[in-house]
Protein backbone atom coordinates (compact mmCIF):
# COMPACT_ATOMS: atom_id res chain seq x y z
CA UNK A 1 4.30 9.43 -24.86
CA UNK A 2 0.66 11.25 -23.83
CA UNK A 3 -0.24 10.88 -20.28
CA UNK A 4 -2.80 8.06 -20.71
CA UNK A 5 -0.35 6.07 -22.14
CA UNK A 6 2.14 6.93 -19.19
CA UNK A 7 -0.01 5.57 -16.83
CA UNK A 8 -1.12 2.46 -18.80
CA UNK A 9 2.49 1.37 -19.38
CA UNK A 10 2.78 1.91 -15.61
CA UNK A 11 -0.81 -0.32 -14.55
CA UNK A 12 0.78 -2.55 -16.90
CA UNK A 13 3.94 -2.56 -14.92
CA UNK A 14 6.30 -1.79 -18.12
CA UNK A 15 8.74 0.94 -17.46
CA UNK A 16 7.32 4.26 -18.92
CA UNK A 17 9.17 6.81 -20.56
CA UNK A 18 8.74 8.73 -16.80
CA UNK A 19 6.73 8.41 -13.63
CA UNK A 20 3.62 9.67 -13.56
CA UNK A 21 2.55 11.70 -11.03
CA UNK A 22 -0.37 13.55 -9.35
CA UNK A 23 -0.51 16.46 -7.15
CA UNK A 24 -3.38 16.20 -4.68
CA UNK A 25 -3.65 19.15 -2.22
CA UNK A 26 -6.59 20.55 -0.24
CA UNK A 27 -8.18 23.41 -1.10
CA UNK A 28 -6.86 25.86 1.73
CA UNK A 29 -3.15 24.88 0.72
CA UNK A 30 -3.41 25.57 -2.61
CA UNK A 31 -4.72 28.82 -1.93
CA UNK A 32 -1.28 29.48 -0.21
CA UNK A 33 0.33 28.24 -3.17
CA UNK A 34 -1.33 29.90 -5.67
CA UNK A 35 -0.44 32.96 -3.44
CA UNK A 36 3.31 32.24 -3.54
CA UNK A 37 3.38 31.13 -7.38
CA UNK A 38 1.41 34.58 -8.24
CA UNK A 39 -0.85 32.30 -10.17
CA UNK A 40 -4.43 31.73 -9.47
CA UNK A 41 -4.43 28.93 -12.02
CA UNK A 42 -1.13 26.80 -11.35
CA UNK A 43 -2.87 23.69 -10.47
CA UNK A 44 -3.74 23.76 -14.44
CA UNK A 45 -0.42 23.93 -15.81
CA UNK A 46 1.08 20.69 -12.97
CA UNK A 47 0.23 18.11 -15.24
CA UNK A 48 -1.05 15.64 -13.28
CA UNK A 49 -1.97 12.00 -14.75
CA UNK A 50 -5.67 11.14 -13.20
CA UNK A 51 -8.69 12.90 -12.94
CA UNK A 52 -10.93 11.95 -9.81
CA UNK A 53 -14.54 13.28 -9.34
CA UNK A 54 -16.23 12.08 -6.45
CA UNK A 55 -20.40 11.31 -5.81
CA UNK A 56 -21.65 13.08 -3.26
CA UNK A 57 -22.39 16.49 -2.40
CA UNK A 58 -22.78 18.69 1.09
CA UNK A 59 -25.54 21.48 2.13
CA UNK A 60 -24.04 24.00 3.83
CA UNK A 61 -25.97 25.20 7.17
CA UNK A 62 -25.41 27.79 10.27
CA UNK A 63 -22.09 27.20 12.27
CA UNK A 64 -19.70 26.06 9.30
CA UNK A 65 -21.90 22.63 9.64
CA UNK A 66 -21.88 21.28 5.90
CA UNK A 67 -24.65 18.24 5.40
CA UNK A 68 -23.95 14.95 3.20
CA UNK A 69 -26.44 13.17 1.41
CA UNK A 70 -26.56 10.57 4.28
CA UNK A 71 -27.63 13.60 6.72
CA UNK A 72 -24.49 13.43 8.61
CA UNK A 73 -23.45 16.83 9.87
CA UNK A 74 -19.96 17.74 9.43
CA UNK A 75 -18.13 20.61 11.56
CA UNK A 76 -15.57 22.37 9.16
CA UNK A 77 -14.51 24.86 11.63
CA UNK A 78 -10.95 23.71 11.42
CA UNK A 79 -10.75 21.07 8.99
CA UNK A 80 -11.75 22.87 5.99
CA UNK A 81 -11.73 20.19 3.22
CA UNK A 82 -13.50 17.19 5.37
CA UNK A 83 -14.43 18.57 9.12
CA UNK A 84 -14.97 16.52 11.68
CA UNK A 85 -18.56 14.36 12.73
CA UNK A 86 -20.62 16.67 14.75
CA UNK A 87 -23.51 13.93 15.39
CA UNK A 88 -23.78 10.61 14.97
CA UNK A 89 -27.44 9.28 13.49
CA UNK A 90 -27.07 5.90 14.93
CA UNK A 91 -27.58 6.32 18.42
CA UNK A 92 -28.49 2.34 19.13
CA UNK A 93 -27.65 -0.75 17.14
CA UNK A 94 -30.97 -0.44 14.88
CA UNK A 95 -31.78 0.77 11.60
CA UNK A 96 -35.30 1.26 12.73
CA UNK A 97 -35.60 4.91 12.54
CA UNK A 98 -33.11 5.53 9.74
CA UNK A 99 -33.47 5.21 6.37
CA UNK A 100 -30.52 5.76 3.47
CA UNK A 101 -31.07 7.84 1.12
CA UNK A 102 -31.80 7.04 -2.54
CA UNK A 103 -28.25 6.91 -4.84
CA UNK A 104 -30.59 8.33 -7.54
CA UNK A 105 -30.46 11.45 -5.36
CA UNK A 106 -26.60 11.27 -4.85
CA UNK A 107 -24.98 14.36 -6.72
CA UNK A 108 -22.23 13.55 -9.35
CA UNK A 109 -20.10 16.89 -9.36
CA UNK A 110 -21.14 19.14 -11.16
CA UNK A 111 -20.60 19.26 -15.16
CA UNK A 112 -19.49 15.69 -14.73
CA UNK A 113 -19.25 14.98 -18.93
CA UNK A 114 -17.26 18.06 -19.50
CA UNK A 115 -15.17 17.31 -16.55
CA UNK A 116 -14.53 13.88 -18.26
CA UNK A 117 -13.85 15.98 -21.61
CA UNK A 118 -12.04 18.72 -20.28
CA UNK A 119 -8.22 16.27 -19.99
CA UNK A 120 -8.75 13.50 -22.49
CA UNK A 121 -5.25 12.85 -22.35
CA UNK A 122 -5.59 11.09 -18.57
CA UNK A 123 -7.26 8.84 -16.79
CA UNK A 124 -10.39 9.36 -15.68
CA UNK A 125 -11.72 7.81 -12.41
CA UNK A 126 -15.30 8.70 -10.09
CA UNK A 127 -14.75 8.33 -6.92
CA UNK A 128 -17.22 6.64 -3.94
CA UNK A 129 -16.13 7.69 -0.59
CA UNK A 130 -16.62 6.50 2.61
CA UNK A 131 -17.72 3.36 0.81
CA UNK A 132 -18.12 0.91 3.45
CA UNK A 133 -16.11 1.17 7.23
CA UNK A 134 -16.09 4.56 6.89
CA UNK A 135 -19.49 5.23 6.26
CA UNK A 136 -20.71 3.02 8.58
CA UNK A 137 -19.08 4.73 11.67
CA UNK A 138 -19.91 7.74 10.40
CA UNK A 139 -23.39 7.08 10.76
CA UNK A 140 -23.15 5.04 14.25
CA UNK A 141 -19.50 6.26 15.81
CA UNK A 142 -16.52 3.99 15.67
CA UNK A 143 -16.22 2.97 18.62
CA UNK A 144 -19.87 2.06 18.81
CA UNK A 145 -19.18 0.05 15.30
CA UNK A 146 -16.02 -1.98 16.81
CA UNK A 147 -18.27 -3.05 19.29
CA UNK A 148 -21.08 -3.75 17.73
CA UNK A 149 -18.88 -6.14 15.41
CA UNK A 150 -18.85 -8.37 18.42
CA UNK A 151 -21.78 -7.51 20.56
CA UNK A 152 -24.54 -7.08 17.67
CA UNK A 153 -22.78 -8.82 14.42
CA UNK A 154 -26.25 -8.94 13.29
CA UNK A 155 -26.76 -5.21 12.84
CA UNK A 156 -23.54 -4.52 11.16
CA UNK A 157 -24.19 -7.15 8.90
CA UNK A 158 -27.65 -5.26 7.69
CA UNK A 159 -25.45 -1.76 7.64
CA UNK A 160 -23.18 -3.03 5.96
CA UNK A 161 -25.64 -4.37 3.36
CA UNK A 162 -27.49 -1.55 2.87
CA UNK A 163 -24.09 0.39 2.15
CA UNK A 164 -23.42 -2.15 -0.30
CA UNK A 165 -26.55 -1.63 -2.54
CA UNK A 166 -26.69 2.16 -2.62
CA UNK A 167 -22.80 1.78 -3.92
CA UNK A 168 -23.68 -0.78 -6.45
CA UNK A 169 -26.30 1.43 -7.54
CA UNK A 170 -24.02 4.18 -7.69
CA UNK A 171 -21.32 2.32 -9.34
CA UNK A 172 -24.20 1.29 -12.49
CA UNK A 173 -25.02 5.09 -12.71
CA UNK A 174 -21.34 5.92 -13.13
CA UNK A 175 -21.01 3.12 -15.80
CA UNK A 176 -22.92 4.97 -18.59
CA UNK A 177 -19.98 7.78 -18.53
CA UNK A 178 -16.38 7.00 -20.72
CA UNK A 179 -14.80 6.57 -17.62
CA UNK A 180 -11.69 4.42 -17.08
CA UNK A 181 -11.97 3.38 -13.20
CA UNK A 182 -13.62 3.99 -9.83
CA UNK A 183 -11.43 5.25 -6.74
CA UNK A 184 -13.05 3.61 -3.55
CA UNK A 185 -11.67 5.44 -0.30
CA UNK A 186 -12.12 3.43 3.19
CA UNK A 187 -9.51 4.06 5.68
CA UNK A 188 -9.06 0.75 7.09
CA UNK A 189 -5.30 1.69 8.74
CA UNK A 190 -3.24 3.31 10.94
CA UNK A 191 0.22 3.75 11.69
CA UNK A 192 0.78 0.12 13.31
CA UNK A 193 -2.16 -1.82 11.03
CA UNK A 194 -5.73 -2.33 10.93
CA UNK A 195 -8.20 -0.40 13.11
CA UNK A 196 -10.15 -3.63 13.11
CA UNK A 197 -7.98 -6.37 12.67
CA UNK A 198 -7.86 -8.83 9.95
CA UNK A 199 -10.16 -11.03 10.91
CA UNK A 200 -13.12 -9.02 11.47
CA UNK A 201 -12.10 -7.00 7.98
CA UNK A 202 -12.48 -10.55 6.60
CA UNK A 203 -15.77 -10.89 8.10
CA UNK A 204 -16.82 -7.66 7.61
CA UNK A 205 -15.29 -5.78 5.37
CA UNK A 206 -13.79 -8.00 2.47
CA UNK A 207 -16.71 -9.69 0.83
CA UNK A 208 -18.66 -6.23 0.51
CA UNK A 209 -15.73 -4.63 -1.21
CA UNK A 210 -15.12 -7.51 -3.57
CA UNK A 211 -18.65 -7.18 -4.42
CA UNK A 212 -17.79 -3.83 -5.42
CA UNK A 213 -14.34 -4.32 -7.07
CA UNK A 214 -16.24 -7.25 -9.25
CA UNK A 215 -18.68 -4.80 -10.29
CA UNK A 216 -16.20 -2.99 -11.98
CA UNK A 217 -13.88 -5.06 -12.94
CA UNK A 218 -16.34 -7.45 -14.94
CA UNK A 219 -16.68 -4.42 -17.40
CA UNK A 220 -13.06 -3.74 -18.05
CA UNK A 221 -12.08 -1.24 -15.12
CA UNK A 222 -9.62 -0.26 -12.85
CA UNK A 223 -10.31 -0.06 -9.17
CA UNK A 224 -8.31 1.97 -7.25
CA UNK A 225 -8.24 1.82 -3.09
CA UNK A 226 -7.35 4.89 -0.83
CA UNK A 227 -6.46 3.75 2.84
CA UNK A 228 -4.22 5.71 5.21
CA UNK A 229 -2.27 3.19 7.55
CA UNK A 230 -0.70 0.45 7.33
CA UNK A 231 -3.23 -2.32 5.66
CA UNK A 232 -0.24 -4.69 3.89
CA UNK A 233 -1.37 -7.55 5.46
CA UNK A 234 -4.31 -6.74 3.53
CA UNK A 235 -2.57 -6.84 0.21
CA UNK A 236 -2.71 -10.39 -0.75
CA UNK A 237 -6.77 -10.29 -0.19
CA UNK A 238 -6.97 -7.07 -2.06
CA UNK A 239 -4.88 -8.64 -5.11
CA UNK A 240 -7.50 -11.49 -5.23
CA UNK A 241 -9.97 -9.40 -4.72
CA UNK A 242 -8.37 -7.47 -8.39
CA UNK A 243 -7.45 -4.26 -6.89
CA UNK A 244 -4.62 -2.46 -9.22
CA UNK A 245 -4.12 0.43 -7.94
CA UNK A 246 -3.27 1.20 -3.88
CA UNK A 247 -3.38 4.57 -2.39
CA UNK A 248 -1.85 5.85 0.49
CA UNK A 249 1.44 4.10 0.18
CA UNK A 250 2.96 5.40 2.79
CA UNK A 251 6.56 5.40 4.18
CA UNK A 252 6.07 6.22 7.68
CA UNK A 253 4.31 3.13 8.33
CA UNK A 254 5.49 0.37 5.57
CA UNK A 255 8.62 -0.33 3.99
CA UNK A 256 7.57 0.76 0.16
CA UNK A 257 11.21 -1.22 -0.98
CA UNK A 258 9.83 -3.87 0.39
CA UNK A 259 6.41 -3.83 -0.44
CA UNK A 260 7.20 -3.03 -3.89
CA UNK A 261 8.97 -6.35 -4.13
CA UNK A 262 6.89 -8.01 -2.70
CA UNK A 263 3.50 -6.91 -4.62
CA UNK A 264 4.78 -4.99 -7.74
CA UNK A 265 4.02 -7.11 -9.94
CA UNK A 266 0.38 -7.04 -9.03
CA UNK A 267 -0.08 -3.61 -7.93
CA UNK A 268 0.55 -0.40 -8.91
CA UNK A 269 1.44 2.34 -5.82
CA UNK A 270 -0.14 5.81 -6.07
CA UNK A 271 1.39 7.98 -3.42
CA UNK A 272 4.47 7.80 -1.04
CA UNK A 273 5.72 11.06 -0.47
CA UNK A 274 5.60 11.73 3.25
CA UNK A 275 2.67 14.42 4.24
CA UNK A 276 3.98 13.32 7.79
CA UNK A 277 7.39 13.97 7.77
CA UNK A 278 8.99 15.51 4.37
CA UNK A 279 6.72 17.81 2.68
CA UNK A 280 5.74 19.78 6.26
CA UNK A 281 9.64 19.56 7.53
CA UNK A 282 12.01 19.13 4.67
CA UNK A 283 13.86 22.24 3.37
CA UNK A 284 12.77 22.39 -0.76
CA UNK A 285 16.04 20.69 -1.90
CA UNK A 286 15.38 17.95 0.60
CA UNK A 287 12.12 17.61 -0.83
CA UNK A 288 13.31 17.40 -4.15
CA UNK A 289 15.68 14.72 -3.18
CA UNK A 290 13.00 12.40 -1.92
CA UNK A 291 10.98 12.54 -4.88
CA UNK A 292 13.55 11.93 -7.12
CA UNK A 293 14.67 8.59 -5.09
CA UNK A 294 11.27 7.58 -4.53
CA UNK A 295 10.86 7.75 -8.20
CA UNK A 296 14.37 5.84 -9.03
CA UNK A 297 13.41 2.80 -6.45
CA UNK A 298 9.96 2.71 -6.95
CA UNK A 299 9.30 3.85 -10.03
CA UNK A 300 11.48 1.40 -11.39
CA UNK A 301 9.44 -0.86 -14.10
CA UNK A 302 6.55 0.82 -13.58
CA UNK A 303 4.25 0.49 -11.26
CA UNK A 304 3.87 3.73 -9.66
CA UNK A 305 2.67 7.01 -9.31
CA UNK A 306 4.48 9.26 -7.32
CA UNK A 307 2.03 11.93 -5.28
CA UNK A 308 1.56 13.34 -1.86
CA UNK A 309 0.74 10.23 0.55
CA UNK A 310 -2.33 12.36 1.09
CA UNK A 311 -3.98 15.87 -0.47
CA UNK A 312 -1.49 18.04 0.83
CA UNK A 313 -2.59 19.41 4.19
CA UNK A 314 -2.16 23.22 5.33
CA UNK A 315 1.38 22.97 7.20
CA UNK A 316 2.91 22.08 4.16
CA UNK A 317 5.04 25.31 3.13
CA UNK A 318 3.95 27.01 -0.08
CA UNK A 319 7.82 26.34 -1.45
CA UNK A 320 7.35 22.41 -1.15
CA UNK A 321 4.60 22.18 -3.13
CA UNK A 322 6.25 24.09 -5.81
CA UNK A 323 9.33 21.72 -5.13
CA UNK A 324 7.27 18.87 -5.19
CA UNK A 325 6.00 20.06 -8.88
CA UNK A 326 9.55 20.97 -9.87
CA UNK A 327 10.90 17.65 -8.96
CA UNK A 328 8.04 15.77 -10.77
CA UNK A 329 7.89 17.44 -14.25
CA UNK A 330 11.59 17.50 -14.52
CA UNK A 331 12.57 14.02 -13.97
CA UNK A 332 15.14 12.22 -16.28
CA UNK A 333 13.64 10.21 -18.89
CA UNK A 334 14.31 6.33 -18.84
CA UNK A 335 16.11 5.07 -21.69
């Protein structure tokens, strides 16, 4: 069975001949790991079962300050991979004296085709991040955002909007590549539920994203969601809405038994191995252990792909990454 098959009898929810899997790790990790491995070019030889190439680009400036395409400055000082906001554009409830910038202008990744042509045995997806919550308080601050969502409704409303269209637009660029999905990421969670609640997701949040998810659906796509938190009470929405594919999946913060039960029949879970607790504090056998149980209960009749909850932060030791990878590419094959 190739890859792409693997992971179509799993979004199908038929048991494949194994898991599929997907390492995702940031970038000063896996120079750690490629240190302890002794090979620069290990993350070639894992085998994961996706590719993911996100739109968007940064400009680096003075002061490890690296620039997105919606002018928001990002401080990478510690954070390496994503940073942290250093300025927020948004200073008052008005889009007055901002405009967004053009999706025309957003930058695909670099060598985006051969990227596409590079695996053809996986799936491919392009990812839009910060698509919608996200981007939002990026540009005016969160907390500002949660209370503008009751004190000027109005305003989010038109931010929200405006979000919407450039990722539409981006979403009919993407569509004239052999792609096979689109990955939107909007952390909506955290470890007790919603930042926002449900019913300002619902008034906010939902019918923007299900303008998206139709998008791509009405062509014969997958969507995928990345969320960190717990946003369950979400799932029944984001089944009607035709999501297949949910990513964080996290154990810390929902039970995945349960969940899988519950929604397994309609989604497909892309993720629950613990960057909280097991990869930075388990010894390597421990970590091994997990994976191979997460895969036996989850894993079970499809419907998942097992991965690091998250791209595998810094504190994870070098040796449970390569457990991690040992675990997943030697995993019993279902009769």
């Amino acid at each position: 069975m190739t890859r792409r098959e693997r992971v179509y009898k799993a979004l199908h929810h038929e048991q494949p001949d194994y898991t599929p899997y997907q390492l995702d790790i940031t970038s000063e990790l896996s120079a750690k790991v490629a240190a302890h491995l002794g090979d620069s070019g290990f993350m070639e030889k894992v085998g994961n079962h996706l590719n993911i190439i996100e739109f968007g680009g940064f400009t680096e400036e003075p002061g490890c300050v690296f620039r997105d395409q919606f002018g928001i400055p990002w401080n990478r000082t510690v954070d390496k991979d994503i940073g942290i906001v250093q300025d927020y554009l948004l200073r008052l409830p008005s889009l007055k004296e901002y405009t967004l910038p053009d999706p025309k202008d957003c930058p695909l990744g670099e060598g985006f085709e051969a990227f596409l042509a590079r695996v053809p045995d996986v799936l491919s997806f392009i990812g839009i991040g910060f698509s919608m919550f996200e981007r939002a308080w990026t540009l005016r601050g969160m907390e500002n955002l949660l209370v503008d969502m009751y004190e000027n409704p109005a305003f989010v409303d038109s931010l929200l909007d405006r979000i919407t269209e450039y990722n539409l637009a981006l979403i009919d660029r993407a569509l004239r590549f052999n792609l096979d999905g689109f990955r939107f990421g909007d952390d909506w969670g955290q470890q007790n539920g919603l930042i926002m609640g449900p019913r300002l997701w619902r008034r906010f949040i939902k019918p923007r994203m299900a303008a998206m998810f139709q998008k791509a659906k009405e062509v014969g796509k997958y969507v995928m969601l990345h969320s960190c938190g717990n946003i369950s009470e979400l799932f029944p929405d984001l089944i009607g809405m035709g999501l297949d594919i949910f990513n964080t999946f996290q154990p810390e913060v929902m039970d995945v038994d349960l969940i899988k039960r519950e929604y397994g029949k309609d989604l497909t879970f892309y993720g629950g191995i613990s960057t909280q607790r097991v990869l930075p504090f388990a010894s390597p056998e421990e970590v091994k252990a997990v994976v191979r149980e997460m895969i036996r209960r989850v894993g079970k009749d499809g419907g998942y792909i097992v991965a690091p909850t998250h791209a595998m932060p810094r504190d994870i030791p070098p040796q449970n990454v390569a457990a991690f990878i040992e675990a997943v590419q030697n995993q019993e094959r279902a009769d």
